[in-house]
Protein backbone atom coordinates (compact mmCIF):
# COMPACT_ATOMS: atom_id res chain seq x y z
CA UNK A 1 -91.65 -49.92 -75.19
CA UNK A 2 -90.00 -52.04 -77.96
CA UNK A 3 -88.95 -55.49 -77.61
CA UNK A 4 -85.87 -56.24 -80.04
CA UNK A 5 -84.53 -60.39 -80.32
CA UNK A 6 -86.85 -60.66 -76.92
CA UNK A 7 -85.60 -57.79 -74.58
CA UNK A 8 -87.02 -54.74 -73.46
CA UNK A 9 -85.29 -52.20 -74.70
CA UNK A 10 -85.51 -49.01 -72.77
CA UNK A 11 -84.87 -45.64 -74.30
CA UNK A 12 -81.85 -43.59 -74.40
CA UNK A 13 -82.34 -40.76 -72.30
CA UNK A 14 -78.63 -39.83 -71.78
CA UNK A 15 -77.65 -37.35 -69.81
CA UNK A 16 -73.52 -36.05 -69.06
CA UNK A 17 -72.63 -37.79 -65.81
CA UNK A 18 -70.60 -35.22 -63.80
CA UNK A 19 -67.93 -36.90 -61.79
CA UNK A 20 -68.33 -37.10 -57.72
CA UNK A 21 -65.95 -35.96 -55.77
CA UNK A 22 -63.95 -39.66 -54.83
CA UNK A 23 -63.29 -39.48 -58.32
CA UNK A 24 -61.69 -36.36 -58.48
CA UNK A 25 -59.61 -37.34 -55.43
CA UNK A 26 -58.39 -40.56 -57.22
CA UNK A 27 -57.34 -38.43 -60.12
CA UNK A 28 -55.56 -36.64 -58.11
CA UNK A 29 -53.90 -39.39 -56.20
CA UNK A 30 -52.94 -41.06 -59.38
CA UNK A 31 -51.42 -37.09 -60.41
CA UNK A 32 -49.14 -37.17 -57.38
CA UNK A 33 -47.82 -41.04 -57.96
CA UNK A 34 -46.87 -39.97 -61.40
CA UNK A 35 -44.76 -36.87 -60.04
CA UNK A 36 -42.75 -39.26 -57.12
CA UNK A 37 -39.63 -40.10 -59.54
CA UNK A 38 -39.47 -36.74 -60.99
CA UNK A 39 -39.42 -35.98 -57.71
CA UNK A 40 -36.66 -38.40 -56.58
CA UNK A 41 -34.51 -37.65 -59.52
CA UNK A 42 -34.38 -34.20 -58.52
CA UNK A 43 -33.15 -35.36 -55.09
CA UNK A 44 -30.61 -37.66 -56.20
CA UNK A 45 -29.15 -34.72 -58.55
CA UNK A 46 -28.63 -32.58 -55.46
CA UNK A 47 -26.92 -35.24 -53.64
CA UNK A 48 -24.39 -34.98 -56.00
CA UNK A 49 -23.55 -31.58 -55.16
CA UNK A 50 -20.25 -30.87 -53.67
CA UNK A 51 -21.32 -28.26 -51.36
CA UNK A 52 -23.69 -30.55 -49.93
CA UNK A 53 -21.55 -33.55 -49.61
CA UNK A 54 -19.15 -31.11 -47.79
CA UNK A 55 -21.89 -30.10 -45.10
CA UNK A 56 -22.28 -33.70 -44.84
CA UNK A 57 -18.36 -34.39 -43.94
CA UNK A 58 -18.45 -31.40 -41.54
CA UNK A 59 -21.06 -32.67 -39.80
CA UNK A 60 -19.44 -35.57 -39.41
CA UNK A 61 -16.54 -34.44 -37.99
CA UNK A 62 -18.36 -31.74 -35.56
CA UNK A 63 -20.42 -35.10 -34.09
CA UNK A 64 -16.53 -36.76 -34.16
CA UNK A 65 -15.24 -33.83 -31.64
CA UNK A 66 -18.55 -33.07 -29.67
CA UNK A 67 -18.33 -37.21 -28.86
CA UNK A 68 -14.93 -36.99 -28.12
CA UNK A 69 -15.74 -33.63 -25.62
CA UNK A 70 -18.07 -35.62 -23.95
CA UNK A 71 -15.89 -38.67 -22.83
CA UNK A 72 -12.94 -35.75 -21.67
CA UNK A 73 -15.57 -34.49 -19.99
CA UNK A 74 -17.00 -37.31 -17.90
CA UNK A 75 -13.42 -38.58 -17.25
CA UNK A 76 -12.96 -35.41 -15.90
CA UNK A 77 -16.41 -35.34 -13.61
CA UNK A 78 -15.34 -38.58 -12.65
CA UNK A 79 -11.89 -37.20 -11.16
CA UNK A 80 -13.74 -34.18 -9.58
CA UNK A 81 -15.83 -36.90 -7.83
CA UNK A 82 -13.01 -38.85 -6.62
CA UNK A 83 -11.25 -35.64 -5.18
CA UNK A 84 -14.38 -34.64 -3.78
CA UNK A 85 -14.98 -38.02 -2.23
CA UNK A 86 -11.48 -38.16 -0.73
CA UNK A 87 -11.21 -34.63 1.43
CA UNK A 88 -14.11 -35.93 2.57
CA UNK A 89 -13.32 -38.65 3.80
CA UNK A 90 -10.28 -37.79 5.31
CA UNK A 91 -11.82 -34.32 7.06
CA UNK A 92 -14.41 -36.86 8.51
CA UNK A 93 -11.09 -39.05 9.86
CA UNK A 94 -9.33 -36.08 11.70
CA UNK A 95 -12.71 -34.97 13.09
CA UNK A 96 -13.41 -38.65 14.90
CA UNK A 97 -11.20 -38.82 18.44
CA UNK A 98 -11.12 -42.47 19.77
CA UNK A 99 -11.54 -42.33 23.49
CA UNK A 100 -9.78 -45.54 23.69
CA UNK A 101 -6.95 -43.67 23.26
CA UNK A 102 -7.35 -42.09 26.91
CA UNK A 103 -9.79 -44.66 28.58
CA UNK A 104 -12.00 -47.73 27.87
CA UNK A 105 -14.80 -46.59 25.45
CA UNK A 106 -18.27 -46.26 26.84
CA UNK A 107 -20.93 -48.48 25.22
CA UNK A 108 -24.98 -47.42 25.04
CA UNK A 109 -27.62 -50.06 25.76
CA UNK A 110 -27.05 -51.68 22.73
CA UNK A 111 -23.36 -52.50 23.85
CA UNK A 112 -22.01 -50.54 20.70
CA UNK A 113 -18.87 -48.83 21.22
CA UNK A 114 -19.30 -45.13 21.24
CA UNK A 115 -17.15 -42.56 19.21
CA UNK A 116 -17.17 -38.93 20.01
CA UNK A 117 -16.46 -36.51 17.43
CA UNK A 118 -14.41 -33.61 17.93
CA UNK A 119 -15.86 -30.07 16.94
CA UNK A 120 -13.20 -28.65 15.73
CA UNK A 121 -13.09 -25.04 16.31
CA UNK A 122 -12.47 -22.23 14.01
CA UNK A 123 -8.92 -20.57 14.01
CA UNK A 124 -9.02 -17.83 16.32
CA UNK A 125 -8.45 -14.91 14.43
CA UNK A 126 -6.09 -12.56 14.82
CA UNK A 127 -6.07 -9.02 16.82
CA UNK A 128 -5.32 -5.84 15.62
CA UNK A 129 -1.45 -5.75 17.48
CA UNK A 130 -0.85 -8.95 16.26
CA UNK A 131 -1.78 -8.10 12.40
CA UNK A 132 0.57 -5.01 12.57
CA UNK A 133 3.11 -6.27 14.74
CA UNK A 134 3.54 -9.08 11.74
CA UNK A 135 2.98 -6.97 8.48
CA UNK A 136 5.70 -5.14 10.47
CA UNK A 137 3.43 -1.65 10.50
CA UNK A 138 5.44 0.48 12.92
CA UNK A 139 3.33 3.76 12.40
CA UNK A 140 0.39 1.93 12.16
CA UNK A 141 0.81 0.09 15.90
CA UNK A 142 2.35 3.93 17.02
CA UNK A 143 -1.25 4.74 16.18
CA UNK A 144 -2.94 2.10 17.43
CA UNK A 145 -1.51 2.48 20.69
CA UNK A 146 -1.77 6.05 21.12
CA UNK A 147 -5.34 5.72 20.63
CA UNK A 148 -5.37 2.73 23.45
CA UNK A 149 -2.66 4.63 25.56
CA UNK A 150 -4.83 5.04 28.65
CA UNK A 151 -5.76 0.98 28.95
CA UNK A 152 -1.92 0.39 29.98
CA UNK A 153 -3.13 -2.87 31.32
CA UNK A 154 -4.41 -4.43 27.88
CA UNK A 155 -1.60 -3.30 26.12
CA UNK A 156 0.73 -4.78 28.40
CA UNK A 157 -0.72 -8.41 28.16
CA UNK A 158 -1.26 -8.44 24.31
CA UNK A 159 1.82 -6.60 22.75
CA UNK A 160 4.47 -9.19 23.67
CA UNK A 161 3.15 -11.66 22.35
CA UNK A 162 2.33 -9.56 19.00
CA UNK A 163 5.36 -8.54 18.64
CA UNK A 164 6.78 -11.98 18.59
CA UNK A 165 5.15 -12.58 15.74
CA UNK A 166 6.99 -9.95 13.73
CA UNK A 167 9.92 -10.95 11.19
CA UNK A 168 12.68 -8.96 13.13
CA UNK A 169 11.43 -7.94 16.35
CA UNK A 170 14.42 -6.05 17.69
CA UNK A 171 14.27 -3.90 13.90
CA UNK A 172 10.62 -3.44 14.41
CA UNK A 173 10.51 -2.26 18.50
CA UNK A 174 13.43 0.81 17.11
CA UNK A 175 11.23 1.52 14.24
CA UNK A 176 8.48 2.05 16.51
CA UNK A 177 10.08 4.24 19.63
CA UNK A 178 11.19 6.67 16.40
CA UNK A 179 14.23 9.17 17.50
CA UNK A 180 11.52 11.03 20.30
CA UNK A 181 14.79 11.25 22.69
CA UNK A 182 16.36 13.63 20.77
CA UNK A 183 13.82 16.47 21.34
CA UNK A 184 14.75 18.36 24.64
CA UNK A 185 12.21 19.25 27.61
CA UNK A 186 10.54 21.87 25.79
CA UNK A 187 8.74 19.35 22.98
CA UNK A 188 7.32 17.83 25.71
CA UNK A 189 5.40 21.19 27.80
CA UNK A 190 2.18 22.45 27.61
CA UNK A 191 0.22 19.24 27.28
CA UNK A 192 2.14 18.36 23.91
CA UNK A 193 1.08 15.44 21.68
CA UNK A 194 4.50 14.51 21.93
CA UNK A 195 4.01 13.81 25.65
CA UNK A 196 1.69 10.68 24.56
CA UNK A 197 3.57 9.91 22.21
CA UNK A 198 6.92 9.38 24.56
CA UNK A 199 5.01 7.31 26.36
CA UNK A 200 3.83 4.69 23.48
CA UNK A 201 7.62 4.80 22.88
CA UNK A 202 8.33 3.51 26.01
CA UNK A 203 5.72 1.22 26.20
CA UNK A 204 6.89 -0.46 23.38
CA UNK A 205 10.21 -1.00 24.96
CA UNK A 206 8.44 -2.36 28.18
CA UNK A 207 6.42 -4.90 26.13
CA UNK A 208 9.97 -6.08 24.36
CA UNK A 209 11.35 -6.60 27.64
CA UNK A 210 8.80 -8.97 28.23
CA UNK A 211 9.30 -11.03 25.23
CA UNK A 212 12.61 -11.83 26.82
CA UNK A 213 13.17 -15.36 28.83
CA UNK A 214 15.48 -15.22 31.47
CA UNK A 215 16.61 -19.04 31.45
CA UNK A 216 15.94 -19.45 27.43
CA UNK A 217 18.46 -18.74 25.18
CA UNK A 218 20.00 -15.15 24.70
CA UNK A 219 18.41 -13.31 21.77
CA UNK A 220 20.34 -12.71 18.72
CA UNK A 221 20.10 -9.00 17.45
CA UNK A 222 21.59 -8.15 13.93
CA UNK A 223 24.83 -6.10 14.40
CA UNK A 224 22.89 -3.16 12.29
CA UNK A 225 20.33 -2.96 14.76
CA UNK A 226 22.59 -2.59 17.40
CA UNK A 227 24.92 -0.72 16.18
CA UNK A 228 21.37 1.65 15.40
CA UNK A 229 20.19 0.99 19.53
CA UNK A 230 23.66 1.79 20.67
CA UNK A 231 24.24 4.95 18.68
CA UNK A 232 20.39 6.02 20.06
CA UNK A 233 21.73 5.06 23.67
CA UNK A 234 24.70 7.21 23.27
CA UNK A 235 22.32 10.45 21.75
CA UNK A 236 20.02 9.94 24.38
CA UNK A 237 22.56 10.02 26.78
CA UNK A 238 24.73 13.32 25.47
CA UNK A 239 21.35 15.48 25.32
CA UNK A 240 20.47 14.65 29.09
CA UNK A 241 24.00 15.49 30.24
CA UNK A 242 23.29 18.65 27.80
CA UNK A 243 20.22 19.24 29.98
CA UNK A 244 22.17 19.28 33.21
CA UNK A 245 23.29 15.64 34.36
CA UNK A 246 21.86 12.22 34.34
CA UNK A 247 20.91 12.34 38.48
CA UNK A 248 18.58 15.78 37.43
CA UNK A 249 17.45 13.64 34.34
CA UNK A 250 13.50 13.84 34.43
CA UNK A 251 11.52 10.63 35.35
CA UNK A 252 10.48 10.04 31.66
CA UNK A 253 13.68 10.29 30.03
CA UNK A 254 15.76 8.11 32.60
CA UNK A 255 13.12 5.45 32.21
CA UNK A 256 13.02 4.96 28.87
CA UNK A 257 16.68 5.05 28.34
CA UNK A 258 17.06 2.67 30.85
CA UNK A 259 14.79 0.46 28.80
CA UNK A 260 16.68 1.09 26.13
CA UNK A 261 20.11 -0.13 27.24
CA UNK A 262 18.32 -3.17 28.96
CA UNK A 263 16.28 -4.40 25.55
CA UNK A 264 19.72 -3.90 23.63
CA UNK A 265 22.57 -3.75 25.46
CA UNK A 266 24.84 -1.34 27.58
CA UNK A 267 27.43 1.06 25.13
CA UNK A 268 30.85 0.72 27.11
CA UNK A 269 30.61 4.39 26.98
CA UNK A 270 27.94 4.06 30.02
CA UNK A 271 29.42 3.77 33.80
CA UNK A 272 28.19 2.05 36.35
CA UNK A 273 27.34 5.48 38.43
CA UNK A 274 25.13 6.51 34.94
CA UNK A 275 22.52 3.02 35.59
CA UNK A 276 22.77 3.87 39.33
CA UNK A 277 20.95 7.68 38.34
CA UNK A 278 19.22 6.21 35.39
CA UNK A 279 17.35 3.90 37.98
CA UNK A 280 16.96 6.43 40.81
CA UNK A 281 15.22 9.17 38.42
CA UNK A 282 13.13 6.41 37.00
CA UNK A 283 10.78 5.06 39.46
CA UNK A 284 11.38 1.29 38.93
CA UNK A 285 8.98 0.15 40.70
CA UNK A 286 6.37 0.10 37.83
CA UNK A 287 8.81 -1.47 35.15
CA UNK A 288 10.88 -3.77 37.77
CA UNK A 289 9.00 -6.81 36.74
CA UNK A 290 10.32 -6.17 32.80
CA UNK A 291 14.03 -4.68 33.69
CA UNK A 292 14.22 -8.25 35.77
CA UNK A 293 14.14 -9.96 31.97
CA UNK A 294 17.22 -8.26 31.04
CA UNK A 295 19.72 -10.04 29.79
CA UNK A 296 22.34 -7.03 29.87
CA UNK A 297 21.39 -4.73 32.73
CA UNK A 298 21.07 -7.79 35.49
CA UNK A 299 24.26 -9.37 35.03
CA UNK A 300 25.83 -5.97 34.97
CA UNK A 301 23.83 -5.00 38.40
CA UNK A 302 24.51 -8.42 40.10
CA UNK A 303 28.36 -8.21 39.35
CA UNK A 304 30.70 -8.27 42.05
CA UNK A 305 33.18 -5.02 40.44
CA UNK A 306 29.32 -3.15 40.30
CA UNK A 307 29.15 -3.70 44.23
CA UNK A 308 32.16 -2.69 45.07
CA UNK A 309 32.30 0.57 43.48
CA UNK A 310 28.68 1.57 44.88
CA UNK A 311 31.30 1.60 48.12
CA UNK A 312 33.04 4.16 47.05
CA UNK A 313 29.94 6.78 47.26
CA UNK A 314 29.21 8.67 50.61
CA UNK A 315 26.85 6.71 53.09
CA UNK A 316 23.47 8.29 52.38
CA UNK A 317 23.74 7.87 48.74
CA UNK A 318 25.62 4.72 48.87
CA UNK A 319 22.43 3.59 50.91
CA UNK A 320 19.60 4.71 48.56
CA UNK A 321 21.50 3.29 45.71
CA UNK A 322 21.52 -0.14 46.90
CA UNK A 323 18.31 -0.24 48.67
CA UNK A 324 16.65 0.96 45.20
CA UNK A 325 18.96 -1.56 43.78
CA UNK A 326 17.76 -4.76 46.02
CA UNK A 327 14.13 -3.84 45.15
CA UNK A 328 14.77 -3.68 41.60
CA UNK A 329 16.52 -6.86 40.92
CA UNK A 330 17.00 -8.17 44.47
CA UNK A 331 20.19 -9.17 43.78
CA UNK A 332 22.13 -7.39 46.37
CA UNK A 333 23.39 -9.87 49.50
């Protein structure tokens, strides 16, 4: 070893250092800061850019109307609540029945005053003769009754009140008894269909009856639909005298013209000595308790001029007349 000016001086064995690896990553660090503002340049240029400044405004405005949406749209929740809130309440007012109303209110143990609340039942819904009696379905309630002809009984106790509930009863009960009367004896042989038919016919004009009050107020019938019941009366009337007479009249046919006449009113045509054989041939017993509703046939029975001419027939006639008569409307004295 050499010593130069007084230092050991060590020889120069030199050798390329190759760099480590945190150098090449500080190279490359220092690479990356030096591309930033080319970087941001580049970024500022496309700001400039109309097409992206025009995205920007229409973003804008989209964030304008979707924030706008939203407060329409919780006012609007806010309403719904309110609504909601207030049928509500007031179904829970109707249902609550203070007994005070009818007696002292009972109190528990606690001495709290004790409301009941009323169940409130469900509409009773309708039947059958009462949805076609007020859609005013004539052929439908034909055909709902000839099916149900044999349970008299039923029909009897629900049909007057269904047909109440149609918009022109008096229109409706002629639309249902059809014009049957004007087919003779024969239509009605040999275990017709027409046989059951005549008889929902006259059903239906049983069941009007019974609509009728006798100490309400009178009925008013359009003067088309009576002028349509009287001009039926009258047909019905010229085929049975066709047939023979009204006294020979078959039990059928007298009753339901009698019905007839008493749901709409007596033609002037009609005597007193044709209701005298209309109610003889008829059997009243079975229909008295509707032909006592009448508002035409009673007064016209009851009258004093009626009476006196049923003393004009021979005695054994002249008796069955009035005896049938007294047990019909028991008006005779």
């Amino acid at each position: 070893m050499a010593v130069r000016n007084g230092y050991a001086h060590r020889p120069s064995t030199r050798e390329e250092e190759q760099p480590s690896s945190a150098m090449i990553r500080r190279r490359e660090a220092q690479a990356t800061v030096e591309t930033v503002p080319t970087n941001i340049e580049t970024t500022i240029e496309q700001s400039n850019d109309p097409q992206f400044l025009k995205s920007i405004v229409d973003l804008t405005a989209l964030a304008a109307a979707v924030n706008a949406f939203k407060r329409r749209y919780d006012e609007l929740q806010s309403h719904m609540d309110y609504i909601e809130n207030a049928i509500d309440s007031n179904l829970k007012t109707n249902g609550i029945v203070e007994i005070a109303a009818v007696s002292p209110p009972p109190k528990d143990a606690s001495g709290e005053t004790a409301t009941a609340i009323a169940c409130q039942s469900p509409p009773k819904e309708k039947s059958e003769a009462e949805r076609l009696c007020e859609s005013m379905c004539s052929k439908e309630l034909r055909r709902y009754m000839f099916v149900n002809i044999s349970e008299r009984a039923k029909l009897i106790e629900e049909l007057p009140g269904a047909l109440k509930l149609a918009k022109d009863p008096a229109k409706f009960v002629l639309d249902c008894i059809g014009k049957f009367y004007l087919q003779g004896r024969k239509a009605f042989a040999n275990d017709s269909p027409a046989i059951t038919a005549r008889k929902v016919s006259l059903l239906v004009l049983e069941c009007y009856l019974l609509t009728f009050d006798p100490e309400g107020e009178k009925k008013q019938v359009g003067s088309s639909v009576k002028d349509e019941a009287e001009a039926a009366a009258v047909a019905w009337k010229k085929r049975l005298v066709g047939e023979g007479w009204l006294g020979a009249a078959e039990a059928v046919d007298a009753r339901g013209l009698l019905l007839l006449v008493a749901c709409f009113g007596i033609p002037e045509s009609f005597k007193s000595m044709d209701l005298l054989d209309l109610i003889r041939q008829s059997g009243t017993a079975e229909i008295v308790g509707s032909l006592k509703r009448s508002p035409f046939l009673v007064p016209m029975m009851s009258g004093t001029l009626f009476f006196l001419e049923l003393m004009n027939l021979h005695y054994k006639g002249c008796f069955f007349i009035i005896k049938s008569f007294h047990l019909c409307f028991g008006a005779c004295e």
